[in-house]
Protein backbone atom coordinates (compact mmCIF):
# COMPACT_ATOMS: atom_id res chain seq x y z
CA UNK A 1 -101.84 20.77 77.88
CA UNK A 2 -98.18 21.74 77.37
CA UNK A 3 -95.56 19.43 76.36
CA UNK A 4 -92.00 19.35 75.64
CA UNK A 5 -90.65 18.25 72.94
CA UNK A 6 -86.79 17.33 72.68
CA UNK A 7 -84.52 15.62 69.67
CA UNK A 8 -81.62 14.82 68.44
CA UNK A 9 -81.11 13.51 64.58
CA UNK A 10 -77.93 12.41 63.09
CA UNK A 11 -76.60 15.13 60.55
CA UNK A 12 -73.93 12.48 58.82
CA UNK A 13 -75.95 12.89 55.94
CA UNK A 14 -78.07 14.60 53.33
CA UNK A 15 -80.98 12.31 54.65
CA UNK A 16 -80.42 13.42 58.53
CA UNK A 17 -79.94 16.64 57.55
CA UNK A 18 -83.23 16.82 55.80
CA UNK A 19 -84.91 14.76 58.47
CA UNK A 20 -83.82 17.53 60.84
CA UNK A 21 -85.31 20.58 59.11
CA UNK A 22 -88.68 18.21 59.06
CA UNK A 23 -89.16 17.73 62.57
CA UNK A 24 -87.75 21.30 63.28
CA UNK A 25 -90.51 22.74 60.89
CA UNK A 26 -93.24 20.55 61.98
CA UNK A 27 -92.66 21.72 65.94
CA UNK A 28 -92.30 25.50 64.79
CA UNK A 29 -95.87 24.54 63.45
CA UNK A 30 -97.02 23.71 66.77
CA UNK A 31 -94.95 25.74 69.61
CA UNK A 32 -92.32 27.78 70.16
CA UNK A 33 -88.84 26.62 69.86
CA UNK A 34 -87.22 27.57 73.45
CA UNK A 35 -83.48 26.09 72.85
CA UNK A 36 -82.26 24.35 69.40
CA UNK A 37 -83.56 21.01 69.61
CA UNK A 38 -86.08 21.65 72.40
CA UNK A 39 -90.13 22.70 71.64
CA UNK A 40 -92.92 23.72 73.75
CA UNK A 41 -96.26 22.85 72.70
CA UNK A 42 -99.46 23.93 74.48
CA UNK A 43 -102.32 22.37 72.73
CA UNK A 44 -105.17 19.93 72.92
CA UNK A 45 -104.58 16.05 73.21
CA UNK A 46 -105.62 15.35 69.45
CA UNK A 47 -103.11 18.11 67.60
CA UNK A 48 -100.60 15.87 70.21
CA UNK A 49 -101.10 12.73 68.57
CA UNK A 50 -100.85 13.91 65.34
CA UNK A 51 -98.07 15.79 66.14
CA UNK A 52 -96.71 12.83 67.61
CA UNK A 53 -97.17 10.62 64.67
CA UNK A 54 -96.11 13.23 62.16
CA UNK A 55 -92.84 13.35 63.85
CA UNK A 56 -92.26 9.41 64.24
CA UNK A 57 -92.90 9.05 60.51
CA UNK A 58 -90.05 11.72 59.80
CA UNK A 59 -87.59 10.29 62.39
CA UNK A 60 -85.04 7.38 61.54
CA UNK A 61 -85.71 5.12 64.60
CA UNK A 62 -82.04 3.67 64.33
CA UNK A 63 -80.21 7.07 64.30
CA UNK A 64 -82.37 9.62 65.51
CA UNK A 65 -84.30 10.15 69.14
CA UNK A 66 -87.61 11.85 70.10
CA UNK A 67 -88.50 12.84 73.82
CA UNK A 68 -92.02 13.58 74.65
CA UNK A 69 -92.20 15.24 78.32
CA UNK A 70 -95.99 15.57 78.93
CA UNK A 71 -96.03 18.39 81.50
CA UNK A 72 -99.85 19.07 81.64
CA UNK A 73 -102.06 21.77 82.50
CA UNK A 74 -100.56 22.88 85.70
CA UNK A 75 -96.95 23.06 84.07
CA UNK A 76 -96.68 26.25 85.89
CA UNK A 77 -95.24 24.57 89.04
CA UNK A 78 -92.97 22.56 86.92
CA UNK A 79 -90.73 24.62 85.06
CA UNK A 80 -88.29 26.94 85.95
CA UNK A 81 -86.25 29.12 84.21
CA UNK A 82 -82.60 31.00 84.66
CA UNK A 83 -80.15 32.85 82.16
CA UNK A 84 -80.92 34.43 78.62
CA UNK A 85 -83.54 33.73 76.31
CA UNK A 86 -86.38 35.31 78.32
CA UNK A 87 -88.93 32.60 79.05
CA UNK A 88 -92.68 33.31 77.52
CA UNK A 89 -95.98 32.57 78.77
CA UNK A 90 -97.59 29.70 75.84
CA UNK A 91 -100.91 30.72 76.86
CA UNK A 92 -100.14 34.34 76.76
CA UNK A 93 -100.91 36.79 74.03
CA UNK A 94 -99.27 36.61 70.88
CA UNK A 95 -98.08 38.85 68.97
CA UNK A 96 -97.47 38.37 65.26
């Protein structure tokens, strides 16, 4: 199931800035970081949730935003791709 993952946290602060290496780090734990605020994650349902809840705990609901775009298994057929930063294949080999 891949989903996409989008944010935006206020950086005011010591606290937002903080808050944004958090969520940053916790999606590079999960999927690939394909513009500066925007994650793909291909995983199961469960690692979603608790994804999910890991980065609502982080998050300051009065100054920050989280989008979850749940794109599927067939996410083929739904995203396209144009310009730089050569798109990958999440369920492609990976090399380390």
């Amino acid at each position: 199931m891949l989903m996409l993952i989008t944010y935006d946290v206020t950086t005011v602060d010591a606290a937002g800035k903080t808050r944004l290496r958090q969520i940053a780090k916790a999606c590079q734990n999960y999927g690939q970081r394909v513009q500066n605020s925007v994650f793909e994650i291909n995983t199961d349902y469960g690692t979603i949730l608790k994804l999910k809840s890991r980065l609502l705990q982080i998050m300051d609901q009065k100054k920050d935003s989280l989008r979850f775009y749940h794109l599927g298994n067939k996410w083929e057929m739904k995203v396209e791709h144009y310009g730089i930063k050569e798109s990958y294949n999440p369920e492609g080999a990976l090399i380390i």
